[in-house]
C-alpha atoms as a PDB file:
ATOM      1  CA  UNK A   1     -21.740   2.934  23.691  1.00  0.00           C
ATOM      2  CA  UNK A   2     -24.164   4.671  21.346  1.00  0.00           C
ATOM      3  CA  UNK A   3     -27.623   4.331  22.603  1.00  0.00           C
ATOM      4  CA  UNK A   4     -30.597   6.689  20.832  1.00  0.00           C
ATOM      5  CA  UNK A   5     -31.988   7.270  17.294  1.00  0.00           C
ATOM      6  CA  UNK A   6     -30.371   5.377  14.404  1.00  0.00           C
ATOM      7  CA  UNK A   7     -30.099   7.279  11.277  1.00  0.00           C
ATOM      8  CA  UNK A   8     -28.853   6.429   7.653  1.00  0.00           C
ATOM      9  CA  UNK A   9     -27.490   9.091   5.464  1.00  0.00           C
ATOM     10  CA  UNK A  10     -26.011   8.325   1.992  1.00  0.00           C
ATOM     11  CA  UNK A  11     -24.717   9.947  -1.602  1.00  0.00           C
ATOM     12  CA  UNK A  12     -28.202   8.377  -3.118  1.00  0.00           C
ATOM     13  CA  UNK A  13     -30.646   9.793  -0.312  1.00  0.00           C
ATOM     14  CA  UNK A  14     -31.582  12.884  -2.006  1.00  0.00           C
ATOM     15  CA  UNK A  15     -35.312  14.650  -2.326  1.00  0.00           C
ATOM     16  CA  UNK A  16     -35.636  12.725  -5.306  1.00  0.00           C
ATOM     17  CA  UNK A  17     -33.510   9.373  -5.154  1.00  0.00           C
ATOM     18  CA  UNK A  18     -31.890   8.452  -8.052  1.00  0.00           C
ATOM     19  CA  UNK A  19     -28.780   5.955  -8.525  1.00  0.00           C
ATOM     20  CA  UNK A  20     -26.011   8.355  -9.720  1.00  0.00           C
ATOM     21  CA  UNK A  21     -22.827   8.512  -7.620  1.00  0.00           C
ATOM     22  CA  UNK A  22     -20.815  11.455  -6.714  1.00  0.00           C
ATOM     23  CA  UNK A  23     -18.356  11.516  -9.461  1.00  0.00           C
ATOM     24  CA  UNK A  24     -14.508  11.980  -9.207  1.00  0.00           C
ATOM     25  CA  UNK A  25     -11.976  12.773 -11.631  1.00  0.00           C
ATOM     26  CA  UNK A  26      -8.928  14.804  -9.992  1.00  0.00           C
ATOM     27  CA  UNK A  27      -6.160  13.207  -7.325  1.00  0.00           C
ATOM     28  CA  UNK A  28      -6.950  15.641  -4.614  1.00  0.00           C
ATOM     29  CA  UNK A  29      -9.410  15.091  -1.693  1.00  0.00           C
ATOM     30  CA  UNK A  30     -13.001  14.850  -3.205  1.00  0.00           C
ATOM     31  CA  UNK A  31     -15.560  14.991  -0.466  1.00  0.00           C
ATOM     32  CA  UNK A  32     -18.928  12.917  -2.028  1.00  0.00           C
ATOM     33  CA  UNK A  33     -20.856  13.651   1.597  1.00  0.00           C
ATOM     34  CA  UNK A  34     -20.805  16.174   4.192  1.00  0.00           C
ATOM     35  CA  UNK A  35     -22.634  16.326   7.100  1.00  0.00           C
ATOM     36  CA  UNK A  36     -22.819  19.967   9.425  1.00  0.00           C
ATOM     37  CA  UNK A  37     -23.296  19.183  13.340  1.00  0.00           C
ATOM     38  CA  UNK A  38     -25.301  21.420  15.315  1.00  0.00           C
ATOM     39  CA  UNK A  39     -23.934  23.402  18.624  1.00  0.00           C
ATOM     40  CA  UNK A  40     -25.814  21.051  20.434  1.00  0.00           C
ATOM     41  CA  UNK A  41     -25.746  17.711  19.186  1.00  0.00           C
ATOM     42  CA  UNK A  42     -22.663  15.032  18.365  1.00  0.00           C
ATOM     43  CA  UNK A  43     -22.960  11.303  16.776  1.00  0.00           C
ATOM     44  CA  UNK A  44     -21.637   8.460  17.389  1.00  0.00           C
ATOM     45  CA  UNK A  45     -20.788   6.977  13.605  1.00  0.00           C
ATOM     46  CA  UNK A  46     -21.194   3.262  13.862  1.00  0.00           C
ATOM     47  CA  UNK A  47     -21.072   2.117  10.392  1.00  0.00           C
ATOM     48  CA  UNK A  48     -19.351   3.466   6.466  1.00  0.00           C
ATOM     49  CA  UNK A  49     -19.805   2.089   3.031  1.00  0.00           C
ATOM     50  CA  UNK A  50     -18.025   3.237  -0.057  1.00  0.00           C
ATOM     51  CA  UNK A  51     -17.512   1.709  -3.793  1.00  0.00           C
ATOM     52  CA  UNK A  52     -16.911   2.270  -6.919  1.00  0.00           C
ATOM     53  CA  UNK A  53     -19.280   1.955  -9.685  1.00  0.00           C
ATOM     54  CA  UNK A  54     -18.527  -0.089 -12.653  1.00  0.00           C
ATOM     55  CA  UNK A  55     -20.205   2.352 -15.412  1.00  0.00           C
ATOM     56  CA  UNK A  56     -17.449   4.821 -15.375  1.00  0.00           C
ATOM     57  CA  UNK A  57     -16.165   5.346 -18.727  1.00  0.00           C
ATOM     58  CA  UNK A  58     -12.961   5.012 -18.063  1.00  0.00           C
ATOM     59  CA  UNK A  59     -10.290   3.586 -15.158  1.00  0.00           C
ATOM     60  CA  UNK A  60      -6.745   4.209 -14.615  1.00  0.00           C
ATOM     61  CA  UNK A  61      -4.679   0.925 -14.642  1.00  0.00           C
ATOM     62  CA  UNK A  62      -2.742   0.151 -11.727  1.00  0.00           C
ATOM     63  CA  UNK A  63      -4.651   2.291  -9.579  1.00  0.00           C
ATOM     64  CA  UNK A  64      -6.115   2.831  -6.329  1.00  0.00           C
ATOM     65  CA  UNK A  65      -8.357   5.112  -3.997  1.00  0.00           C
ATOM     66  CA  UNK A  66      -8.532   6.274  -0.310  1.00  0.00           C
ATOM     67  CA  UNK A  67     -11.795   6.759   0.650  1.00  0.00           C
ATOM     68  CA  UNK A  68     -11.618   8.715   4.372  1.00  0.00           C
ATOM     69  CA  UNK A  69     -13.727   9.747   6.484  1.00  0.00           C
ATOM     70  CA  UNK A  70     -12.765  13.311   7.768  1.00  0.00           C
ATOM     71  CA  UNK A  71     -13.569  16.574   9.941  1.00  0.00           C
ATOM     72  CA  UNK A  72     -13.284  19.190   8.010  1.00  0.00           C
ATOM     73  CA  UNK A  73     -13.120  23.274   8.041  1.00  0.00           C
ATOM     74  CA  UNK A  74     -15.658  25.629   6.483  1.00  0.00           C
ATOM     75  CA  UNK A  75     -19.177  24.948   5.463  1.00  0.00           C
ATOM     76  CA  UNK A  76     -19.936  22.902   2.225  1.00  0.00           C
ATOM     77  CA  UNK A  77     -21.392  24.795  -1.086  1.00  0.00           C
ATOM     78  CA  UNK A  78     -22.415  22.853  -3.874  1.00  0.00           C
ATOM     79  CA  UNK A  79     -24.007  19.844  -4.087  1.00  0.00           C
ATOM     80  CA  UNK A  80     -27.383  18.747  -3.047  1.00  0.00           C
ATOM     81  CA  UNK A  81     -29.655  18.263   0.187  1.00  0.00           C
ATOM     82  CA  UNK A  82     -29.834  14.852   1.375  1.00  0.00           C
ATOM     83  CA  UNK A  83     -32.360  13.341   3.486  1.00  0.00           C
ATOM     84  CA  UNK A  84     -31.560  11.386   6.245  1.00  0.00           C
ATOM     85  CA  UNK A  85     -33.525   7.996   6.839  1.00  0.00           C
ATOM     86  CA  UNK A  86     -33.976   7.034  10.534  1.00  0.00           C
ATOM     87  CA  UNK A  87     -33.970   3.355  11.366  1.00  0.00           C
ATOM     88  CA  UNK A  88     -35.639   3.086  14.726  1.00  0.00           C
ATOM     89  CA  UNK A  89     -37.902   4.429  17.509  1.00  0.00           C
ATOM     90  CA  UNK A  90     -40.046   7.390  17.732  1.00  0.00           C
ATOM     91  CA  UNK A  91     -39.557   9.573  14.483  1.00  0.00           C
ATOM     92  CA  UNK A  92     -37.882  12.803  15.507  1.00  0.00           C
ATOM     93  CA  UNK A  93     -35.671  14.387  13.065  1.00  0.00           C
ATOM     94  CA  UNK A  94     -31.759  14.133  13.372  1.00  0.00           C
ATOM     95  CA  UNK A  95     -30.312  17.037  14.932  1.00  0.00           C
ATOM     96  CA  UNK A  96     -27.291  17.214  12.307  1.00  0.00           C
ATOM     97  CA  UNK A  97     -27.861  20.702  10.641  1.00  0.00           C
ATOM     98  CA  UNK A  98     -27.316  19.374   7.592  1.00  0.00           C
ATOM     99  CA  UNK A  99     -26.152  16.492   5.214  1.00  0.00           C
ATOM    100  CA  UNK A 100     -24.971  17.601   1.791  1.00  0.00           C
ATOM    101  CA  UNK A 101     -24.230  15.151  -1.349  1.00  0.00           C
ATOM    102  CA  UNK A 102     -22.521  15.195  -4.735  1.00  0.00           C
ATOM    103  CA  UNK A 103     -24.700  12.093  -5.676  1.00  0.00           C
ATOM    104  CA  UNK A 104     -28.121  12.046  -7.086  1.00  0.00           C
ATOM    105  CA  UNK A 105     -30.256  14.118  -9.255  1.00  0.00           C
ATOM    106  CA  UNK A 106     -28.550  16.521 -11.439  1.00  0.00           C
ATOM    107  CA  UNK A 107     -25.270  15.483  -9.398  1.00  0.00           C
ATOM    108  CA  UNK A 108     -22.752  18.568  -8.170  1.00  0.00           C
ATOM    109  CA  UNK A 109     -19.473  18.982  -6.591  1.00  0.00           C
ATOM    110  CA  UNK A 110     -19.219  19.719  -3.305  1.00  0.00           C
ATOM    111  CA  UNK A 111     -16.515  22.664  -2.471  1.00  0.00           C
ATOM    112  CA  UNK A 112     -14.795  24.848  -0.444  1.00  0.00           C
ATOM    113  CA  UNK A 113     -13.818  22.249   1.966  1.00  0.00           C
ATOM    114  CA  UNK A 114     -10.514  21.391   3.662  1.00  0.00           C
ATOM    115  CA  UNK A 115      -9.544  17.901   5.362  1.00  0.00           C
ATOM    116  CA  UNK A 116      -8.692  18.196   8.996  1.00  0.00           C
ATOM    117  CA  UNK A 117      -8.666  15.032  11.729  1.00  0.00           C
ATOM    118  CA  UNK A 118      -8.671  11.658   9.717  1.00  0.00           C
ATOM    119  CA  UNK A 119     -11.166   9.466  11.746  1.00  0.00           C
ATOM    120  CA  UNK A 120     -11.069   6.181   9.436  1.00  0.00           C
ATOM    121  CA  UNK A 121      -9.449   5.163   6.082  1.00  0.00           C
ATOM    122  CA  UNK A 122      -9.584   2.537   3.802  1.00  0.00           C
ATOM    123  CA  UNK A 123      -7.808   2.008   0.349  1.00  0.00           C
ATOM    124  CA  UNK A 124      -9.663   0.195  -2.312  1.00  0.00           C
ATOM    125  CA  UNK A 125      -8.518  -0.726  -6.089  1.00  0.00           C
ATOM    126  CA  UNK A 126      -9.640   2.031  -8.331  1.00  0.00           C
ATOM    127  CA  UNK A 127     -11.975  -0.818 -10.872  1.00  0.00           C
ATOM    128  CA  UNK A 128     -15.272  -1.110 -10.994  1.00  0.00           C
ATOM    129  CA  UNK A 129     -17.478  -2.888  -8.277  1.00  0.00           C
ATOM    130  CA  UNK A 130     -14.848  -2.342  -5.430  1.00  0.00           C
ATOM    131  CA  UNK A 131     -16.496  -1.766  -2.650  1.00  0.00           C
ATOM    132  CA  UNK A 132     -15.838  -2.334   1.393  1.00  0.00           C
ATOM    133  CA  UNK A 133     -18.240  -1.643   4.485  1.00  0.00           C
ATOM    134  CA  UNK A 134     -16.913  -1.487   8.082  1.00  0.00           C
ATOM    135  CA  UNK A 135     -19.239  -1.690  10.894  1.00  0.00           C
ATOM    136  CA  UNK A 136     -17.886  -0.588  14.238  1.00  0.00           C
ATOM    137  CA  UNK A 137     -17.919  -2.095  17.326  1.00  0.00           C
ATOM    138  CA  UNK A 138     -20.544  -1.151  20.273  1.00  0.00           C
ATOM    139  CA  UNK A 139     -18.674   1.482  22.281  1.00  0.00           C
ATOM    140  CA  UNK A 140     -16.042   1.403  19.851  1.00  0.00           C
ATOM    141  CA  UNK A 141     -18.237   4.118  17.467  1.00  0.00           C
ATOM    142  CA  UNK A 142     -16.526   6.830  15.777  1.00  0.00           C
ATOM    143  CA  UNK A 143     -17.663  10.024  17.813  1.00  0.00           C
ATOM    144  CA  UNK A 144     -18.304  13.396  16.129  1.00  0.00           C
ATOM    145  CA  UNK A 145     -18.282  16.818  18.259  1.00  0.00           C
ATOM    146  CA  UNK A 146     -20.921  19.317  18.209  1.00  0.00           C
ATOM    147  CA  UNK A 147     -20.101  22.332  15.928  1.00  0.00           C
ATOM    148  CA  UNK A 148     -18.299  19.676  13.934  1.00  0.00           C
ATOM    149  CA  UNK A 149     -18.574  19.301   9.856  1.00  0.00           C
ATOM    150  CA  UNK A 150     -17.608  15.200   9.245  1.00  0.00           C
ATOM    151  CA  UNK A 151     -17.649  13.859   5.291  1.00  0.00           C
ATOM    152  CA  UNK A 152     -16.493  11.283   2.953  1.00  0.00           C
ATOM    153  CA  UNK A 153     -13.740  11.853   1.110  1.00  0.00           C
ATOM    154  CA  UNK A 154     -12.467  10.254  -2.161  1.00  0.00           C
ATOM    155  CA  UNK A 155      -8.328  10.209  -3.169  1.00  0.00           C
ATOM    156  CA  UNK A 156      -7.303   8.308  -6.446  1.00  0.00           C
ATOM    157  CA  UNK A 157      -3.929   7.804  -7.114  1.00  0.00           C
ATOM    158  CA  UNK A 158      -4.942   7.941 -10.988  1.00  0.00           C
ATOM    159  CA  UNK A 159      -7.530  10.533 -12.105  1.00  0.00           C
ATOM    160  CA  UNK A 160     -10.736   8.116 -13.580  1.00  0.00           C
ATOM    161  CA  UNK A 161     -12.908   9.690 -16.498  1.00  0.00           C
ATOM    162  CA  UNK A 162     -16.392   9.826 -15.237  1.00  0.00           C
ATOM    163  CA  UNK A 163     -15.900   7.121 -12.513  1.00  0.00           C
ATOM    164  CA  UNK A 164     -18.829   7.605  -9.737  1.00  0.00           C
ATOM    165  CA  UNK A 165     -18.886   6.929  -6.572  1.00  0.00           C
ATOM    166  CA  UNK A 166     -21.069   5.532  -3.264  1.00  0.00           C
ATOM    167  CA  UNK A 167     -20.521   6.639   0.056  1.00  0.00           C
ATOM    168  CA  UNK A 168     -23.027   5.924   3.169  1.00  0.00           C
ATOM    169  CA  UNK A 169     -22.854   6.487   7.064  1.00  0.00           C
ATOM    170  CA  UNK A 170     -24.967   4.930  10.126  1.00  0.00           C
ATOM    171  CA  UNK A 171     -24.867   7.102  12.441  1.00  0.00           C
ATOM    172  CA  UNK A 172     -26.745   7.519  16.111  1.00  0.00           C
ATOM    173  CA  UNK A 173     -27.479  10.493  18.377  1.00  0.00           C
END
């Protein structure tokens, strides 16, 4: 069971917050946030949100997404700096190395990333305002190893034309 700091990281929790989603147009994995675990430190993830914004210009009929949530290989570039929000006790900083988005101001793709160990999934319909959160249950939290780099991934079955996206993790250390 996860017992410590509680911390919030999200696509939107930048510097300088502003409300634009990581956006994804291609059918390969799309990672939208990407955090970098230190040698010395895991988490224990015990809640994910994801949607899909409705001002996307345009949306593939019939279609659907994966959003994941992954380990992955290889340090992120791209993107920007996110700040983590902690939710409880003494403020102390979250030992995660890093988070990294492809939301927010002056939005950027995240790269050079490759999936590894798929630690949850969910498929949603690819239209505007799906969304799904799953909270998980005490002692049943998702645990990340040290040295580890975790993220939210994004598949469509149907590449979208400017179609944006949320992603968010609750996370404790």
């Amino acid at each position: 069971m996860a017992i410590g700091r509680y911390y919030k990281v999200g696509v939107f929790d930048t510097s300088t917050q502003l409300a634009t989603g990581a956006t994804v147009t291609t059918t390969t994995p799309t990672p939208i946030l990407v955090g970098v675990l230190s040698a010395s430190s895991d988490i224990n993830i015990s809640a994910i949100r994801v949607g899909c914004f409705g001002s996307g210009s345009g949306f593939p009929s019939n279609a659907s997404f994966v959003a994941s949530l992954n380990t992955c290989t290889t340090a992120p570039s791209g993107g920007n700096a996110a700040t983590v929000v902690q939710l409880s006790g003494i403020a102390k900083a979250s030992l995660v190395t890093s988070w990294t988005t492809a939301g927010g101001t002056g939005a950027a793709a995240i790269t050079g990333m490759t999936q590894t160990k798929f630690w949850w999934s969910q498929t949603l319909p690819f239209t505007a305002g799906a969304n799904w959160a799953e909270w998980f249950t005490p002692g049943f939290e998702i645990n990340v190893p040290v040295s580890t780099q975790v993220a939210i991934y994004i598949t469509a079955s149907s590449a979208g034309t400017g179609t944006s996206f949320s992603g968010e993790i609750e996370y404790s250390e």
